[in-house]
C-alpha atoms as a PDB file:
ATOM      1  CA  UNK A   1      68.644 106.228 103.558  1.00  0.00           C
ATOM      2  CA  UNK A   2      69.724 103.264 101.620  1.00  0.00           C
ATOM      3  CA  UNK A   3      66.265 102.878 100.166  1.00  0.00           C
ATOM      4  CA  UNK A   4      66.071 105.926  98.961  1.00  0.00           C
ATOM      5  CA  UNK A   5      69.882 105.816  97.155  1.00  0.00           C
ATOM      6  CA  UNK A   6      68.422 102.524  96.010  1.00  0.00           C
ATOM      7  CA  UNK A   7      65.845 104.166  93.565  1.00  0.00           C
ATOM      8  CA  UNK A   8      68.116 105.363  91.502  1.00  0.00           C
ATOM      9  CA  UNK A   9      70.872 103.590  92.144  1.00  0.00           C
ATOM     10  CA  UNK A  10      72.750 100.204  92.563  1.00  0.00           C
ATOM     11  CA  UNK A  11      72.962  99.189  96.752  1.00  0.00           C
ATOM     12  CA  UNK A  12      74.988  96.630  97.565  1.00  0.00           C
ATOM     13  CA  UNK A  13      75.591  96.496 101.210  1.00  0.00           C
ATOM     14  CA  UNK A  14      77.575  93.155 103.615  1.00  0.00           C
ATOM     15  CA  UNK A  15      76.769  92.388 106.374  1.00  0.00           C
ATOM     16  CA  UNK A  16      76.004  89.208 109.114  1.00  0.00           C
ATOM     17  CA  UNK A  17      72.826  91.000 110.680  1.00  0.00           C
ATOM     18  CA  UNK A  18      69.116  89.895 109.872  1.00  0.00           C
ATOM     19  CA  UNK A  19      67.905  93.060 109.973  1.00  0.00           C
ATOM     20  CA  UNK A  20      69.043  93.938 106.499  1.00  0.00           C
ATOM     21  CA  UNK A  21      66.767  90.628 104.978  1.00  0.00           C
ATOM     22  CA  UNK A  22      63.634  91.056 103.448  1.00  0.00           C
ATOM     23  CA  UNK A  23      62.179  88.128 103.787  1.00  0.00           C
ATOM     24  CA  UNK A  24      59.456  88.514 101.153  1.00  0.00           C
ATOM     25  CA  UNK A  25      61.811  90.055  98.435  1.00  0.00           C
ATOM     26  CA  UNK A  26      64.586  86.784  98.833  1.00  0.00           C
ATOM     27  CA  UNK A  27      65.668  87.947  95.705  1.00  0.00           C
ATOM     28  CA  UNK A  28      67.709  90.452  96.311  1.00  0.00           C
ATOM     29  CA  UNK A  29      69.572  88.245  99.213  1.00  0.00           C
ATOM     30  CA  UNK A  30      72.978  87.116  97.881  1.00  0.00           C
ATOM     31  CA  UNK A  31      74.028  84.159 100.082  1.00  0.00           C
ATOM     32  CA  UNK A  32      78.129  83.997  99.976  1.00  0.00           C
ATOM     33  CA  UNK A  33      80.021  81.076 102.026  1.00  0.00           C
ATOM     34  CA  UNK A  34      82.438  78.615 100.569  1.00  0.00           C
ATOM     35  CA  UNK A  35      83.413  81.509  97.847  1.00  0.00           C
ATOM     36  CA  UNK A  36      80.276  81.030  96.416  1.00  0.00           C
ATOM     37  CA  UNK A  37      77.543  83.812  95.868  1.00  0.00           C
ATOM     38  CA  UNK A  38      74.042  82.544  94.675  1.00  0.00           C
ATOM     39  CA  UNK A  39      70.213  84.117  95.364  1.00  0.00           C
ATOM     40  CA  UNK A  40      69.203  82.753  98.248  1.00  0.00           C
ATOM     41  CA  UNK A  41      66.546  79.925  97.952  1.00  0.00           C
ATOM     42  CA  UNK A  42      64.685  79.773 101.051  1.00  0.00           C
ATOM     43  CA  UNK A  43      64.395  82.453 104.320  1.00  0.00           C
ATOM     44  CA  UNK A  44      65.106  79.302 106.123  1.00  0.00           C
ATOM     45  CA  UNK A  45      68.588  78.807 104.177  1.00  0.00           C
ATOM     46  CA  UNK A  46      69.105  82.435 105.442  1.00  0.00           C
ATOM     47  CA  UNK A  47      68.635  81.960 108.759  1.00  0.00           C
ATOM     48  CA  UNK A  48      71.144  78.809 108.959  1.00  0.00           C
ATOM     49  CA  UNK A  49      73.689  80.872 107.654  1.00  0.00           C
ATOM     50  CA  UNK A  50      73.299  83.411 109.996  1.00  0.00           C
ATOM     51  CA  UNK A  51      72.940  80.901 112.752  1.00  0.00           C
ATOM     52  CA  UNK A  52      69.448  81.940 113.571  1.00  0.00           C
ATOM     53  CA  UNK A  53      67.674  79.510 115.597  1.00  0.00           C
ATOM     54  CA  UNK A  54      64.082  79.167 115.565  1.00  0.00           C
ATOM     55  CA  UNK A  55      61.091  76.703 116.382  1.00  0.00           C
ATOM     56  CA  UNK A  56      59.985  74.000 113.866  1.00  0.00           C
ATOM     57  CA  UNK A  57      57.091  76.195 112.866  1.00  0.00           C
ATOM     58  CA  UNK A  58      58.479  78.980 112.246  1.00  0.00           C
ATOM     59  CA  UNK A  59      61.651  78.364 110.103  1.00  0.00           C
ATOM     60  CA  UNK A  60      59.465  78.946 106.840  1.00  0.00           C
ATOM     61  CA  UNK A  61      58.207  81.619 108.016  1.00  0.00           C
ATOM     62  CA  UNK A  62      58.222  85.165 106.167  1.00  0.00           C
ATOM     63  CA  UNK A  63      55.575  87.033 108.161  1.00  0.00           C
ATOM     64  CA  UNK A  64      54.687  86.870 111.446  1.00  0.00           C
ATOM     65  CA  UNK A  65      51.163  87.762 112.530  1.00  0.00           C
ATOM     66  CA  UNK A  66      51.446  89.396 116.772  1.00  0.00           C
ATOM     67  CA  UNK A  67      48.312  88.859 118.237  1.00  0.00           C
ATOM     68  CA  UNK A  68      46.669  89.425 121.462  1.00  0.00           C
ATOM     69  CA  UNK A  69      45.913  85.390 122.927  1.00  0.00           C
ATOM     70  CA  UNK A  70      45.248  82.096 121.941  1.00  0.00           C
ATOM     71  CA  UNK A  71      41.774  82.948 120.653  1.00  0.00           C
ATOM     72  CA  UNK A  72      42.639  85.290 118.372  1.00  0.00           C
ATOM     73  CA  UNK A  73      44.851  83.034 116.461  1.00  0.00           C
ATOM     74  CA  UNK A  74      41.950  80.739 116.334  1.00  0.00           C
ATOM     75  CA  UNK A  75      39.388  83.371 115.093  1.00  0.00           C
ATOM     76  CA  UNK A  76      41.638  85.455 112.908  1.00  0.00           C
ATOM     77  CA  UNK A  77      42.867  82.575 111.243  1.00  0.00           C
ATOM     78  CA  UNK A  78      39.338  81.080 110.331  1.00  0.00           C
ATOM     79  CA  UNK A  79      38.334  84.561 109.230  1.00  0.00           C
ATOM     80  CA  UNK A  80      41.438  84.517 106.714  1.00  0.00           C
ATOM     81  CA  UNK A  81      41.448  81.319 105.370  1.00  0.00           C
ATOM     82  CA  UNK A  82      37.570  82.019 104.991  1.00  0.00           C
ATOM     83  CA  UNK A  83      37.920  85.136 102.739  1.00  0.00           C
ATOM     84  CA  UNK A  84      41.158  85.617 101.418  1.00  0.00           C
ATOM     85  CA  UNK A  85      42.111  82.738  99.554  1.00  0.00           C
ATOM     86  CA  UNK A  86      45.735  84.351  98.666  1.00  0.00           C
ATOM     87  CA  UNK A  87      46.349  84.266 103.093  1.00  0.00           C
ATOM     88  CA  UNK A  88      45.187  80.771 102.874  1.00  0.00           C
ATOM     89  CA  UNK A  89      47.608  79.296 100.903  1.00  0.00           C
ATOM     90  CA  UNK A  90      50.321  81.816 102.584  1.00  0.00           C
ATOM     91  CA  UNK A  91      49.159  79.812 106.268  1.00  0.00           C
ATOM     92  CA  UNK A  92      49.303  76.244 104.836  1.00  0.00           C
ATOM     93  CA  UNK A  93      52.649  77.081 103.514  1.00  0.00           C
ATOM     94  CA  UNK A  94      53.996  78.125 106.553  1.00  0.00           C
ATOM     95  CA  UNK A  95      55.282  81.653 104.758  1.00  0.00           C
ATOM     96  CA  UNK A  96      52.596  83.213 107.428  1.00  0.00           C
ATOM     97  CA  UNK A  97      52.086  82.056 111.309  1.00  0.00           C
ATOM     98  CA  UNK A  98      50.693  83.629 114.224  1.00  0.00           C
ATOM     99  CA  UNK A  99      51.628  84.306 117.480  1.00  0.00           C
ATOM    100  CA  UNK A 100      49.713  84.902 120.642  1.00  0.00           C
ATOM    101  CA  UNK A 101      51.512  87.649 122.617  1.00  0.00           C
ATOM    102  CA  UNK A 102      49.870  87.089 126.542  1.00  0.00           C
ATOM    103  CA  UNK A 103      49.963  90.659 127.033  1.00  0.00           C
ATOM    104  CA  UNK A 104      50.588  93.790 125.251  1.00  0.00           C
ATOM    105  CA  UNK A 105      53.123  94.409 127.095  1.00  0.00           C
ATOM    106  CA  UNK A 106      54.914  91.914 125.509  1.00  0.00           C
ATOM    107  CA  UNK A 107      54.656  93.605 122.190  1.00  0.00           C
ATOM    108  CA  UNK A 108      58.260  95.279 121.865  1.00  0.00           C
ATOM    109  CA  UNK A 109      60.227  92.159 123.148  1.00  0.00           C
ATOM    110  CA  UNK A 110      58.160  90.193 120.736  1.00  0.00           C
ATOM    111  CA  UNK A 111      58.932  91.976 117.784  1.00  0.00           C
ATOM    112  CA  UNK A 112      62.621  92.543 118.804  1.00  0.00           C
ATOM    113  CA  UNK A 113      63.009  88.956 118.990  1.00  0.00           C
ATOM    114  CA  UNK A 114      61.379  88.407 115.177  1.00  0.00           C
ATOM    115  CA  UNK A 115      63.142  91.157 113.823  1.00  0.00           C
ATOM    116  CA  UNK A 116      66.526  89.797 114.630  1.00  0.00           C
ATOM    117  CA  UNK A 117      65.707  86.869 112.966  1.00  0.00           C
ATOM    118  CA  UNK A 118      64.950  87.786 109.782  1.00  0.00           C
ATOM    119  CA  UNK A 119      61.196  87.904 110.063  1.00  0.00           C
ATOM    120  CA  UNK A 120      58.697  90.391 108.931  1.00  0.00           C
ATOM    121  CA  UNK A 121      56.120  91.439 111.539  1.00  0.00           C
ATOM    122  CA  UNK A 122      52.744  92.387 111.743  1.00  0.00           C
ATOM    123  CA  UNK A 123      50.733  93.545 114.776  1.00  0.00           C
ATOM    124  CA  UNK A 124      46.938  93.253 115.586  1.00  0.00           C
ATOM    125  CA  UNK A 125      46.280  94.274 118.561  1.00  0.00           C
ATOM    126  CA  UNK A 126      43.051  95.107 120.819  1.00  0.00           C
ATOM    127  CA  UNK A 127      42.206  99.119 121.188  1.00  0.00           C
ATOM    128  CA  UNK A 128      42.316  99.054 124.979  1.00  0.00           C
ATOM    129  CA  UNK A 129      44.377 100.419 127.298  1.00  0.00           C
ATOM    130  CA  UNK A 130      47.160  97.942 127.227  1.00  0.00           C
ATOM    131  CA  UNK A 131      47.408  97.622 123.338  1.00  0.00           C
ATOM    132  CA  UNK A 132      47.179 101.076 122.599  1.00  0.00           C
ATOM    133  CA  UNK A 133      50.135 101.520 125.537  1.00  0.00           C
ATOM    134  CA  UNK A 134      52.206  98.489 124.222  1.00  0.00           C
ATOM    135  CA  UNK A 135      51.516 100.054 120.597  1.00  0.00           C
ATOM    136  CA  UNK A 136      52.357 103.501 121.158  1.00  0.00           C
ATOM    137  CA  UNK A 137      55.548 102.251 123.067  1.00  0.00           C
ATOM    138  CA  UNK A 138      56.670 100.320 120.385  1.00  0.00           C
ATOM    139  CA  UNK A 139      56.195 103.553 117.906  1.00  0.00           C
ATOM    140  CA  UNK A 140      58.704 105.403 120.272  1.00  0.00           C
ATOM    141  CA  UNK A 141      61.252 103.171 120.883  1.00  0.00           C
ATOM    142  CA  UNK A 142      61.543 102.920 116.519  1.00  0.00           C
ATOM    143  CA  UNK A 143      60.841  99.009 117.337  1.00  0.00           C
ATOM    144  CA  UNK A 144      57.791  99.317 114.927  1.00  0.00           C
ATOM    145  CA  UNK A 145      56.360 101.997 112.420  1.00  0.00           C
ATOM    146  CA  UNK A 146      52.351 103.156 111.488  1.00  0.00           C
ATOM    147  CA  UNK A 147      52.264 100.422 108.700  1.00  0.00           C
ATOM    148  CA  UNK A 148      53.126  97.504 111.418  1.00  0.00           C
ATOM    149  CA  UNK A 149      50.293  97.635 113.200  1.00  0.00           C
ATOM    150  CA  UNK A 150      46.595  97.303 113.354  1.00  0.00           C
ATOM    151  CA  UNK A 151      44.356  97.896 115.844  1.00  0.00           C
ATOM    152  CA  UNK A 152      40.687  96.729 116.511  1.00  0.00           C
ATOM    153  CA  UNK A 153      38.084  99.536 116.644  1.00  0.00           C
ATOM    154  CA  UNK A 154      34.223  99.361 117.205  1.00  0.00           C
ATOM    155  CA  UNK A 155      32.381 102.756 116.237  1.00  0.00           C
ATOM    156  CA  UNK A 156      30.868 104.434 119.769  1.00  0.00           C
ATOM    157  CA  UNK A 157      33.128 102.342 122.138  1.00  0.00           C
ATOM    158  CA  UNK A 158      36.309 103.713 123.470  1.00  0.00           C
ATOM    159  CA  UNK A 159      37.802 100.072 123.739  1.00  0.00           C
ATOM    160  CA  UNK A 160      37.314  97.200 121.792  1.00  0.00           C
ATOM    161  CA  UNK A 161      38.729  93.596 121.062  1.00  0.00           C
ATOM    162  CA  UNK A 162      37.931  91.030 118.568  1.00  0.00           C
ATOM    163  CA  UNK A 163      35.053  89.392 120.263  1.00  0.00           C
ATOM    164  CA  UNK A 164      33.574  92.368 120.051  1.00  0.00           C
ATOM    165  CA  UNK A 165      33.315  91.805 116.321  1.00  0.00           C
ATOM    166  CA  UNK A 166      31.092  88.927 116.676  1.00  0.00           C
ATOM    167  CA  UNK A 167      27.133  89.246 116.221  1.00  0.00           C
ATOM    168  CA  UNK A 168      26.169  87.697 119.784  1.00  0.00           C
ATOM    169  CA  UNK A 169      22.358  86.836 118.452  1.00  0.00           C
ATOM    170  CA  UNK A 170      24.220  84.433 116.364  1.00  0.00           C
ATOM    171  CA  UNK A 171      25.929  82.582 118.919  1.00  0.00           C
ATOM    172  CA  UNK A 172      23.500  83.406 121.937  1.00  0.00           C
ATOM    173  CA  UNK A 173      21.831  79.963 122.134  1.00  0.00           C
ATOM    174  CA  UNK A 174      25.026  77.991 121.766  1.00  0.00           C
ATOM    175  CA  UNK A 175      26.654  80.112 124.624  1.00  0.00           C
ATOM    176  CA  UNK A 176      23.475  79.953 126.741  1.00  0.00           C
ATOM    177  CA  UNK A 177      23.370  76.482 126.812  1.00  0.00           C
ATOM    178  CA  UNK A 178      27.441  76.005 127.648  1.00  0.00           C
ATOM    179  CA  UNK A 179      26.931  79.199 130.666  1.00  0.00           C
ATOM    180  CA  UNK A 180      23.336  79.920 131.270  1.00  0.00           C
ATOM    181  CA  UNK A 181      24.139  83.536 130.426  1.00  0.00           C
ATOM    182  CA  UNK A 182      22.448  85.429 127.856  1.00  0.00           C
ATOM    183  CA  UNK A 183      25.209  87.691 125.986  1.00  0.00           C
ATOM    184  CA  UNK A 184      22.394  89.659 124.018  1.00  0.00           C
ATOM    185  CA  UNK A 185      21.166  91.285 127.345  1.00  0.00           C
ATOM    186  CA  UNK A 186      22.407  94.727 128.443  1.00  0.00           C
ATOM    187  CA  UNK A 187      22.547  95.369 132.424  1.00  0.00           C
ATOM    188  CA  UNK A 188      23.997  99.001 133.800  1.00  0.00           C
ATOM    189  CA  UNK A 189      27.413  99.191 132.858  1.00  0.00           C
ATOM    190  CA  UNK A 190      27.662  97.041 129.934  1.00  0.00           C
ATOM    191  CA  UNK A 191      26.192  99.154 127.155  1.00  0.00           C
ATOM    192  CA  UNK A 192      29.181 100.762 124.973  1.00  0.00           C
ATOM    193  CA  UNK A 193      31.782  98.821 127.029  1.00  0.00           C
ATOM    194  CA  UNK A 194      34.499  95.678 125.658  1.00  0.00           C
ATOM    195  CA  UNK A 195      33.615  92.425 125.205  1.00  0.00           C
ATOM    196  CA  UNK A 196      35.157  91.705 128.364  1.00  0.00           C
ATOM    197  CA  UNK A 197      34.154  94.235 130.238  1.00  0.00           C
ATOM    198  CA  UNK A 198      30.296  94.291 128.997  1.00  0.00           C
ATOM    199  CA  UNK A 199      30.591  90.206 129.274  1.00  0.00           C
ATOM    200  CA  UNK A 200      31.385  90.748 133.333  1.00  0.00           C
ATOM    201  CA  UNK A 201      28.778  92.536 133.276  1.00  0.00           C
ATOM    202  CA  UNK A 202      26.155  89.872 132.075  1.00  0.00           C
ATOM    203  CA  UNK A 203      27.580  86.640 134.142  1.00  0.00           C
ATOM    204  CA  UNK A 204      27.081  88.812 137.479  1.00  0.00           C
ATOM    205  CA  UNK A 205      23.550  90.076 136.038  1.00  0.00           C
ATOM    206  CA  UNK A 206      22.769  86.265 135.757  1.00  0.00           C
ATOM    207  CA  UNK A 207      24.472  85.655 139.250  1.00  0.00           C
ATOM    208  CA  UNK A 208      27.925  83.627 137.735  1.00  0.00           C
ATOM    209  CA  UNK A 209      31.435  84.384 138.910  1.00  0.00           C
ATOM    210  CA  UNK A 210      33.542  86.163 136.234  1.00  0.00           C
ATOM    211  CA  UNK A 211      37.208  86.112 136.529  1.00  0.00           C
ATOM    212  CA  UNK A 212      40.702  85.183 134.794  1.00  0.00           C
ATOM    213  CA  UNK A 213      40.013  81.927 134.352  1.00  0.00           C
ATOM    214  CA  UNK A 214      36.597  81.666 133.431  1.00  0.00           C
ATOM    215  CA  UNK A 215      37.190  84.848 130.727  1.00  0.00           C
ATOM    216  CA  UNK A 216      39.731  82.207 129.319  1.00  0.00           C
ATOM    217  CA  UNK A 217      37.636  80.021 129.262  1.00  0.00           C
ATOM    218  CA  UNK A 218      34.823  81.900 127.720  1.00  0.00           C
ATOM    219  CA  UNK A 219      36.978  83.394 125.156  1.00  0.00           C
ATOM    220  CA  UNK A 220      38.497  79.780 123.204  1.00  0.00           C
ATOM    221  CA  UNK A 221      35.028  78.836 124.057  1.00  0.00           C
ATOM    222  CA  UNK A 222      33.595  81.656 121.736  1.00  0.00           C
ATOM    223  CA  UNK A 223      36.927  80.992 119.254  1.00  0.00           C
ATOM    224  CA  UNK A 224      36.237  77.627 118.690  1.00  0.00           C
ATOM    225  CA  UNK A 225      32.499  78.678 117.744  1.00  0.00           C
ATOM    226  CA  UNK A 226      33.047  81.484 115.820  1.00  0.00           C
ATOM    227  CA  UNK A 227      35.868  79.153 113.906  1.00  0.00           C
ATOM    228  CA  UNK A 228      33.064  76.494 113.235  1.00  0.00           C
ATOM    229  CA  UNK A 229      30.569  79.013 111.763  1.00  0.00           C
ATOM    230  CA  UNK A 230      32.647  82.135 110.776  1.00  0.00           C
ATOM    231  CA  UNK A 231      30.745  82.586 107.726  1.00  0.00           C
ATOM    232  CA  UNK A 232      27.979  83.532 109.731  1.00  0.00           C
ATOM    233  CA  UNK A 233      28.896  85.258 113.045  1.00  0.00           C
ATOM    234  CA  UNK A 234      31.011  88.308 111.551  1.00  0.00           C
ATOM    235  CA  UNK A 235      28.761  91.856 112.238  1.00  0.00           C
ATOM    236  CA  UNK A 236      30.222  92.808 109.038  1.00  0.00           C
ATOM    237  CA  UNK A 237      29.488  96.747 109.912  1.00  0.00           C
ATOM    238  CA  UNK A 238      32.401  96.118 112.188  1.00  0.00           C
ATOM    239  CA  UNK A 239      34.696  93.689 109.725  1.00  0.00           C
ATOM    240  CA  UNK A 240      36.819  97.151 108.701  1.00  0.00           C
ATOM    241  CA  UNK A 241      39.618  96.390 111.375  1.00  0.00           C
ATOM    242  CA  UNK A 242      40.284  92.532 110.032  1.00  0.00           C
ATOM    243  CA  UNK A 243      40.196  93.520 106.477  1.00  0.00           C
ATOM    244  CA  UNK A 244      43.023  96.614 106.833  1.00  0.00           C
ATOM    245  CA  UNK A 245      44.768  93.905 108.804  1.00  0.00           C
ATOM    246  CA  UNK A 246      44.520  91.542 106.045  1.00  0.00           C
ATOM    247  CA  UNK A 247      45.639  93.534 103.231  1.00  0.00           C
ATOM    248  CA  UNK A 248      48.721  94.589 105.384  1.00  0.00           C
ATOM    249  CA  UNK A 249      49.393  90.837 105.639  1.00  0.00           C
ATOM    250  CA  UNK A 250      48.980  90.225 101.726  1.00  0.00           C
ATOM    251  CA  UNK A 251      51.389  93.736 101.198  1.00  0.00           C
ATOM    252  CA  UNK A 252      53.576  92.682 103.631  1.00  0.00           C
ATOM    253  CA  UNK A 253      54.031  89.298 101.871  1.00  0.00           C
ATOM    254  CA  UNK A 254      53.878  90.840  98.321  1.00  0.00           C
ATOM    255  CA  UNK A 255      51.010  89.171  97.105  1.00  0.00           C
ATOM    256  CA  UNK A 256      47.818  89.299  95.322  1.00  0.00           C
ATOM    257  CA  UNK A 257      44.222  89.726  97.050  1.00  0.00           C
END
């Protein structure tokens, strides 16, 4: 509602709560303490006067990128520093930082927390069960709306996550020599499924043990690859997904490709 009065009118609304900040428009912030007004300078001078309290790395922060785990950060990242040079400089500033979520169903506590401190979100989550639950709880609740969210899809598979967005003829000597397991094979099962699902699939065709920890272990295995040659491992008939996520990032932030 007070967007819309705003279009044609002046707003000016008080108040102590974070939610009313935009932290990539600072301009229209008016600080007031000591019975001075002035534009605010910095989200972080925001957030000290509204006694938010957040870690070192994120009190720059203007937009914070919810991802699934670990390696996603460490792909996605690579991926946008690679190719959009106006996301790069928003990471090295600190105006844009990640964080891994360890579950889906973390997703609405996650982005309660960031909204009450002033932070601008944006979700990119895997099109599995779990994300699409966390997602479409999220949408319900009015914690998030259809332009906070991406999700990762792969055309003929129900599911998919971000490794599945990685050409595995490209890393398939590499990964053969670190698990004697050839991810370009297909066994019963595996054909049309996740990455993590098709990937059990292949260590049990090749006799290895797949669980928890060795999926972990797999996955910032395959990160730290796909990091070190990203200009090269991306099936770009699947890149869709990480470019809509992108230019949400750059709108979100109110900047340039």
């Amino acid at each position: 509602v007070l967007t819309s009065l705003s279009e044609n009118n002046q707003v000016i609304l008080t108040s102590h709560s974070p939610l009313f900040v935009n932290p990539a428009q600072l301009d229209s912030t008016i600080v007031v303490q000591t019975s001075k007004a002035a534009v605010a300078k910095s989200i972080a001078e925001v957030r000290e006067v509204l006694g938010v309290r957040l870690s070192d790395n994120l009190q720059s922060a203007r937009l914070v990128a919810i991802v699934e785990g670990e390696d996603d950060v460490i792909i996605l990242k690579a991926i946008l520093q690679s190719r959009y040079p106006a996301l790069e400089k928003a990471i090295n500033a600190g105006d844009l930082v990640f964080d891994p979520l360890g579950g889906a169903s973390n997703l609405s506590y996650k982005v309660r927390t960031y909204r009450s401190s002033a932070t601008l979100v944006q979700c990119f989550l895997d099109s599995d069960a779990a994300g699409m639950t966390g997602v479409q709880k999220a949408l319900s609740d009015a914690i998030i709306r259809d332009s906070d969210y991406n999700l990762i899809n792969v055309p003929g598979q129900k599911e998919a996550e971000l490794e599945d967005l990685l050409d595995a003829k490209k890393y398939k000597e590499a990964f053969f020599s670190q698990f004697e397991v050839d991810p370009t094979v297909t066994p019963p099962g595996a054909k049309g499924q996740k990455w993590s699902v098709a990937m059990e699939k292949k260590f049990q065709a090749h006799g290895k043990i797949w669980d928890d920890g060795v999926e972990m272990r797999v996955k910032l295995w395959l990160a730290e690859f796909a990091k070190d040659n990203v200009d090269s491992v991306i099936m770009e008939a699947r890149f869709s997904p990480v470019d809509a996520f992108a230019k949400s990032l750059m709108s979100k932030l109110q900047i340039d490709p």
